[in-house]
N, C-alpha and C. Protein backbone atom coordinates (compact mmCIF):
# COMPACT_ATOMS: atom_id res chain seq x y z
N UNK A 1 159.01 140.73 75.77
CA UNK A 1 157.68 141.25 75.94
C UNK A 1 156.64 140.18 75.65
N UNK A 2 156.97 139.39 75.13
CA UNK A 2 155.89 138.27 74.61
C UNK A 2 155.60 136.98 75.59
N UNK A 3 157.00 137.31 76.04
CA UNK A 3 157.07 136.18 77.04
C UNK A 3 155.95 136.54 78.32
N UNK A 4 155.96 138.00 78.66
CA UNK A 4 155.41 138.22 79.65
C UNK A 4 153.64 138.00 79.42
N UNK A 5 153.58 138.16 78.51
CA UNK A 5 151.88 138.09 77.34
C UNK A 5 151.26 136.59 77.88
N UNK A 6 152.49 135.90 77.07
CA UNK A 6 152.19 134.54 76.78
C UNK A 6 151.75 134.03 78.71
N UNK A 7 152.74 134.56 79.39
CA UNK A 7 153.13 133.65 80.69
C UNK A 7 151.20 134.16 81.16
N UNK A 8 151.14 134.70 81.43
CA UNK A 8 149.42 135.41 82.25
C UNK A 8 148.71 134.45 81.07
N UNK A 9 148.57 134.60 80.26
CA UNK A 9 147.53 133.97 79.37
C UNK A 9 147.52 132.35 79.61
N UNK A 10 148.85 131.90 79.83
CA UNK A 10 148.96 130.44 79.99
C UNK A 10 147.82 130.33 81.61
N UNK A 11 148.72 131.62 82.37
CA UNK A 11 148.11 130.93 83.94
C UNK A 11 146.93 131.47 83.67
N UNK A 12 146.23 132.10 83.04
CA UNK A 12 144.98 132.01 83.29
C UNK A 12 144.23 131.62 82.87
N UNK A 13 144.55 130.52 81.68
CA UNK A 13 143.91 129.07 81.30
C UNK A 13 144.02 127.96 81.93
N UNK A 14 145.18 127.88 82.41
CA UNK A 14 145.52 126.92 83.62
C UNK A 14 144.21 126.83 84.93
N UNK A 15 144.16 128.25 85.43
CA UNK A 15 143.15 128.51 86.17
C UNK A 15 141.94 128.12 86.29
N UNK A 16 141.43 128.24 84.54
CA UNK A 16 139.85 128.31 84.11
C UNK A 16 139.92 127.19 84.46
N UNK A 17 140.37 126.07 83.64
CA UNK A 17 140.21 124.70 83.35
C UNK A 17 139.47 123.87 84.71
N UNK A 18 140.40 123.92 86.04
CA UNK A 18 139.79 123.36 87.16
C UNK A 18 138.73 123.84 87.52
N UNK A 19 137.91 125.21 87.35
CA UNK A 19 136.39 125.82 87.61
C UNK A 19 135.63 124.98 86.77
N UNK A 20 135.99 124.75 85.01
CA UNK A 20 135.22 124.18 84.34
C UNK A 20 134.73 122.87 84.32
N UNK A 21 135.71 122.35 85.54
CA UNK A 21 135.98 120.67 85.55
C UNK A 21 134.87 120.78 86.41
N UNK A 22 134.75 121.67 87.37
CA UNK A 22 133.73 121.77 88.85
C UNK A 22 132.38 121.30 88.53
N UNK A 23 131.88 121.61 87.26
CA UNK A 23 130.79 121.60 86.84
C UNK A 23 130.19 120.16 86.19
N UNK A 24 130.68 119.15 85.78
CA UNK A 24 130.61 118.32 86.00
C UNK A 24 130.38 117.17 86.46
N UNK A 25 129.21 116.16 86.25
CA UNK A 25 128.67 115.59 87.04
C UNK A 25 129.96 114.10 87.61
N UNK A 26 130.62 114.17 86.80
CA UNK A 26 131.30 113.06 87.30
C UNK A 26 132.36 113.28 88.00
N UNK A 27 132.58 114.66 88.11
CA UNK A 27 133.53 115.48 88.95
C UNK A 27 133.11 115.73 90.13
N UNK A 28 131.56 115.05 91.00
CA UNK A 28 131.56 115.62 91.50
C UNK A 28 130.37 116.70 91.82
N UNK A 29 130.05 117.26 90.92
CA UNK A 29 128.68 118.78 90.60
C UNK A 29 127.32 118.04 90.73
N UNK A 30 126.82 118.82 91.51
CA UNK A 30 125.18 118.80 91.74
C UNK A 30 124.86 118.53 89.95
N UNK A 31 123.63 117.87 90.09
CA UNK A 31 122.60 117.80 88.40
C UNK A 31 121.71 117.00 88.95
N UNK A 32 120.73 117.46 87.97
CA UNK A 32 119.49 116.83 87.24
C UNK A 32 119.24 116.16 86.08
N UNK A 33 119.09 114.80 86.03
CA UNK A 33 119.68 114.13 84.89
C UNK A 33 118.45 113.52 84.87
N UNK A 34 117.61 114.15 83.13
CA UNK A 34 116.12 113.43 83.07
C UNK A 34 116.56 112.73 81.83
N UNK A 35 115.86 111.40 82.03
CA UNK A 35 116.04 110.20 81.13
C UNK A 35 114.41 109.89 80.23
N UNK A 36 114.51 109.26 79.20
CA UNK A 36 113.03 108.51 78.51
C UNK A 36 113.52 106.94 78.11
N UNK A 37 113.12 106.03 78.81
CA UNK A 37 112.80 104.16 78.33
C UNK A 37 112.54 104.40 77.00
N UNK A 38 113.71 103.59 76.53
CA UNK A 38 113.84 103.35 74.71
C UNK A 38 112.27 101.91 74.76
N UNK A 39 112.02 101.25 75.84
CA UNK A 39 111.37 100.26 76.08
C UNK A 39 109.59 100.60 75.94
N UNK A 40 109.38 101.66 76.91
CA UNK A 40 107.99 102.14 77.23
C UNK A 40 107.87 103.68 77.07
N UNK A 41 108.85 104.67 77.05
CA UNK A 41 108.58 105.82 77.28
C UNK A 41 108.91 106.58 78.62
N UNK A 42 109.01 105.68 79.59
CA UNK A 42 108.60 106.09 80.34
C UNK A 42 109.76 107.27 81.28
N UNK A 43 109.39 107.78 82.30
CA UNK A 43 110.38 109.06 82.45
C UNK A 43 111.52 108.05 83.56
N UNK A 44 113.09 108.95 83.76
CA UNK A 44 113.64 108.30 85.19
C UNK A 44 113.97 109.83 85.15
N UNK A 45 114.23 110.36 86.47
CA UNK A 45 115.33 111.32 86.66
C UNK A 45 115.91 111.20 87.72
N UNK A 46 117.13 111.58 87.46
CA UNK A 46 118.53 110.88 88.45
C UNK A 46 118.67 112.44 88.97
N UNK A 47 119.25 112.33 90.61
CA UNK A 47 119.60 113.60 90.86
C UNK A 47 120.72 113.68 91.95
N UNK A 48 122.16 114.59 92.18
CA UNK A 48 122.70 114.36 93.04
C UNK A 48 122.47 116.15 93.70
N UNK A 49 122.47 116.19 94.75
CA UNK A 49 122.91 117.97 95.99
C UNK A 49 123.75 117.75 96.65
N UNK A 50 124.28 118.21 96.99
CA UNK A 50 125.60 118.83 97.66
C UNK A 50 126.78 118.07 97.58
N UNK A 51 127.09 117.87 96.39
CA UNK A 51 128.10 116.84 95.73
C UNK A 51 128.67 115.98 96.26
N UNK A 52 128.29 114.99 96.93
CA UNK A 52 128.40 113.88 97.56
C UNK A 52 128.16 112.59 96.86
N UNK A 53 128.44 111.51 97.48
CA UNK A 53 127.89 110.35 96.78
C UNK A 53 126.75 109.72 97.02
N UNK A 54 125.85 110.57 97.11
CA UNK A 54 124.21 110.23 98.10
C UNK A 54 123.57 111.16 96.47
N UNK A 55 122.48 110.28 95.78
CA UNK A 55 122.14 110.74 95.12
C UNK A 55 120.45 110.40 95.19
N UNK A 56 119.45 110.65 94.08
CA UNK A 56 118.12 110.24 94.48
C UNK A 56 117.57 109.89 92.82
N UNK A 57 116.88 108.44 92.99
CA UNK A 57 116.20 107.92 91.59
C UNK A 57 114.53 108.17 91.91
N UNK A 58 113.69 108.65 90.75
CA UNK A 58 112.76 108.90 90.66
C UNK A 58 112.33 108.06 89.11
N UNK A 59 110.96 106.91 89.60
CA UNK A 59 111.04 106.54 87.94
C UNK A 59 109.20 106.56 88.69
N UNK A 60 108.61 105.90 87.66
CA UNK A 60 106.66 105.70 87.90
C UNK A 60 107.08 104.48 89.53
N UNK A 61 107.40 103.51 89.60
CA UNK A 61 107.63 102.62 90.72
C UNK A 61 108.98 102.33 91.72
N UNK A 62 109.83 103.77 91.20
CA UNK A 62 111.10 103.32 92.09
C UNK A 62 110.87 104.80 92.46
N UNK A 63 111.38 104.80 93.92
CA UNK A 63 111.60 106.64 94.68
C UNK A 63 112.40 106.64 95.75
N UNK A 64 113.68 107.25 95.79
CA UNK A 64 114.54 107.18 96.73
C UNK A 64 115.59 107.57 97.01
N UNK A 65 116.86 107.45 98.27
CA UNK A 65 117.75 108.06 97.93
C UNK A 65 118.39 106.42 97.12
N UNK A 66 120.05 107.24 96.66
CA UNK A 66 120.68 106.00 95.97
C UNK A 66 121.73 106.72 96.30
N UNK A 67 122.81 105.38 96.17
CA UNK A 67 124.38 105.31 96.47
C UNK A 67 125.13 106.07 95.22
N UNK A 68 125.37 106.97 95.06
CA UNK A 68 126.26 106.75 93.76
C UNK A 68 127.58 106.77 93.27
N UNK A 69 127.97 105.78 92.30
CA UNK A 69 129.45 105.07 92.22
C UNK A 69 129.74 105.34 91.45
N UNK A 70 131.07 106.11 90.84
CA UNK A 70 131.64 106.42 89.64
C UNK A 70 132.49 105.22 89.06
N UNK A 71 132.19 105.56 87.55
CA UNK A 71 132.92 104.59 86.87
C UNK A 71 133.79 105.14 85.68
N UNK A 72 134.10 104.51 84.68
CA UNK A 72 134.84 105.55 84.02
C UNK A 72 134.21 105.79 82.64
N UNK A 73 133.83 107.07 82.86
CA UNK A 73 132.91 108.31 82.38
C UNK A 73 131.66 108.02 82.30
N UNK A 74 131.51 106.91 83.33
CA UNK A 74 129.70 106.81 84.03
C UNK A 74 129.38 107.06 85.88
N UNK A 75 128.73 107.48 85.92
CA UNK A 75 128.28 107.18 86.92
C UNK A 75 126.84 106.31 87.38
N UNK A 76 127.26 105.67 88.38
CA UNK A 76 125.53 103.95 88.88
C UNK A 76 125.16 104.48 90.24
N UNK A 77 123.78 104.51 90.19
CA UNK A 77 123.04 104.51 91.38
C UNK A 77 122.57 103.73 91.49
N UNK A 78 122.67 103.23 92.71
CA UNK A 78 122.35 101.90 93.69
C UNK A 78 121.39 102.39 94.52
N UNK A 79 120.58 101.49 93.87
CA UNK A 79 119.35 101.92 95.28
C UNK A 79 118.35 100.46 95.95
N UNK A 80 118.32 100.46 97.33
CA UNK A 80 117.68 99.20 97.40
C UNK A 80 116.74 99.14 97.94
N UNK A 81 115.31 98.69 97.57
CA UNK A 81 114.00 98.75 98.45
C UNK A 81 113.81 97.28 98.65
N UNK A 82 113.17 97.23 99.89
CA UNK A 82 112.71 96.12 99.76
C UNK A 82 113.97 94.99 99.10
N UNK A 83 113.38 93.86 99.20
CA UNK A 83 114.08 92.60 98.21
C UNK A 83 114.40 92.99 96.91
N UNK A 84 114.80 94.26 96.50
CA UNK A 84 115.09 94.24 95.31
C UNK A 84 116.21 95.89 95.08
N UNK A 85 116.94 95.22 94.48
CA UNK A 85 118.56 96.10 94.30
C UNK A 85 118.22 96.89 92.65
N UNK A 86 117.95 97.56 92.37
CA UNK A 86 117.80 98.67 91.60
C UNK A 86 119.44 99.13 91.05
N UNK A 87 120.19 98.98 89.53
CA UNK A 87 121.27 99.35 89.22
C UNK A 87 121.09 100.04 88.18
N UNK A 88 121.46 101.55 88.15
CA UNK A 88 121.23 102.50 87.02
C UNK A 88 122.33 103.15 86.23
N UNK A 89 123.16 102.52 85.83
CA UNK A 89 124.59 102.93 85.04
C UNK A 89 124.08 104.02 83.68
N UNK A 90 124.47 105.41 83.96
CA UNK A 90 124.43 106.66 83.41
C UNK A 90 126.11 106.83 82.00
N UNK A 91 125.92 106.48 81.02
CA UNK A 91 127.54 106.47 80.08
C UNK A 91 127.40 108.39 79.84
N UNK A 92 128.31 109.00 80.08
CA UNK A 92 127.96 110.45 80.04
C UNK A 92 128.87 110.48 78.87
N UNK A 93 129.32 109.86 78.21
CA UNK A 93 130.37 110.04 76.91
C UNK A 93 128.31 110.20 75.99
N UNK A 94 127.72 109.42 75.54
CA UNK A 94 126.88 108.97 75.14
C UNK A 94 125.55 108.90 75.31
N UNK A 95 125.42 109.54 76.64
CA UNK A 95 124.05 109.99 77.74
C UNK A 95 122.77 108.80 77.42
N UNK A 96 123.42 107.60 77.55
CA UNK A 96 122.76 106.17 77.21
C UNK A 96 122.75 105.57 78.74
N UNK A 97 121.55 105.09 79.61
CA UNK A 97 121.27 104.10 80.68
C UNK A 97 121.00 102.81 80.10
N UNK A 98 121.47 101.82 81.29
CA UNK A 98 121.00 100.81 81.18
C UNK A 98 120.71 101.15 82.66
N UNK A 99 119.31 99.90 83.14
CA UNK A 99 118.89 100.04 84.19
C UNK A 99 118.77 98.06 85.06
N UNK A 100 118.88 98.17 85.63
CA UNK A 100 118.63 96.58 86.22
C UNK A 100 118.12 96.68 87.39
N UNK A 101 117.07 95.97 87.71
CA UNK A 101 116.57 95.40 88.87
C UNK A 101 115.78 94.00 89.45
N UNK A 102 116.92 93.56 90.34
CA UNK A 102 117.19 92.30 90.78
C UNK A 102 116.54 91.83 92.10
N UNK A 103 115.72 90.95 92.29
CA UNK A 103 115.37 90.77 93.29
C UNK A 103 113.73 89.89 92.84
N UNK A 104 112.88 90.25 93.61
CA UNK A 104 111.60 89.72 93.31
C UNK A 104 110.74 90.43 91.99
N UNK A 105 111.14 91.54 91.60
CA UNK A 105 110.53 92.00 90.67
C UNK A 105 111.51 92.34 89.82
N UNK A 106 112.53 91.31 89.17
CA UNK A 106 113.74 91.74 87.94
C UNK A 106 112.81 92.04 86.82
N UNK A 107 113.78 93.10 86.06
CA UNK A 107 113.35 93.58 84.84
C UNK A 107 114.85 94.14 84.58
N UNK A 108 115.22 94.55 83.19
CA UNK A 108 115.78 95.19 82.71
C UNK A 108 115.29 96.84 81.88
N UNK A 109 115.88 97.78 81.58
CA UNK A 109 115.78 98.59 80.72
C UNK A 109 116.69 99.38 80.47
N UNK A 110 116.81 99.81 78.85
CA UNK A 110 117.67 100.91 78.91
C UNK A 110 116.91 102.07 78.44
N UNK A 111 117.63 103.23 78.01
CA UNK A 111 117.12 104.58 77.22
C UNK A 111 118.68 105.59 77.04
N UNK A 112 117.58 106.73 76.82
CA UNK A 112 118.36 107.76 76.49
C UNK A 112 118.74 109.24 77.36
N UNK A 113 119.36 110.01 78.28
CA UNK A 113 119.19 110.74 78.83
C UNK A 113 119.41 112.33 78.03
N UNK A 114 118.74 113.28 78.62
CA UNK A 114 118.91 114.42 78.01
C UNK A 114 120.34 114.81 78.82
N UNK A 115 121.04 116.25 78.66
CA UNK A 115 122.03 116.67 79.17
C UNK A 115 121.79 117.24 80.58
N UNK A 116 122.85 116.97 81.71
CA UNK A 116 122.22 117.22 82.88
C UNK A 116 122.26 118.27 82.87
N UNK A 117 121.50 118.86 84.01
CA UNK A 117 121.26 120.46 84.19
C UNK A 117 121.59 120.82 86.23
């Protein structure tokens, strides 16, 4: 009798687990990921729809879509305007950016992101 208990309870943790994974931005899941410059303050928010690797950076001077590349337990948006390559590595263990942009107007920055939504 226990066996029969145990066996449903196993598969239907088994089950949950891959729905819960769904949700997940590095899995994959739509989010909204708002950031603040440990540097200036200033805002970024990262965003991906329809879970693809086409995502969009919004900061005061960058606006666009961006590439985005998983890494392991980050995900980087690549975005390029103009002469200048924009690199935004997201650590989701740690919800810490670093940001780089290379080209005619390099700068660096990092910060802190809130939890995506």
């Amino acid at each position: 009798m226990k066996t029969r208990i145990t066996f449903p309870l196993l598969l239907t943790a088994s089950l949950a687990s891959p729905a819960l994974a769904m949700d997940d931005p590095l899995d994959g899941a739509d989010f909204v990921l708002n950031c603040i410059s440990d540097q200036d303050g200033s805002a970024v928010t990262l965003a991906r729809s329809g879970a693809t690797d086409a995502g969009f950076i919004v900061t005061d001077k960058i606006r666009g879509e961006s590439q985005i590349l998983p890494g392991v337990n980050s995900l980087t948006f690549l975005h390029i305007m103009d002469t200048d390559v924009v690199t935004f590595v997201v650590d989701f263990d740690t919800l810490n950016y670093d940001m780089t942009v290379r080209g005619q107007h390099s700068l660096n920055d990092r910060g802190q992101c809130q939890d995506p939504v």
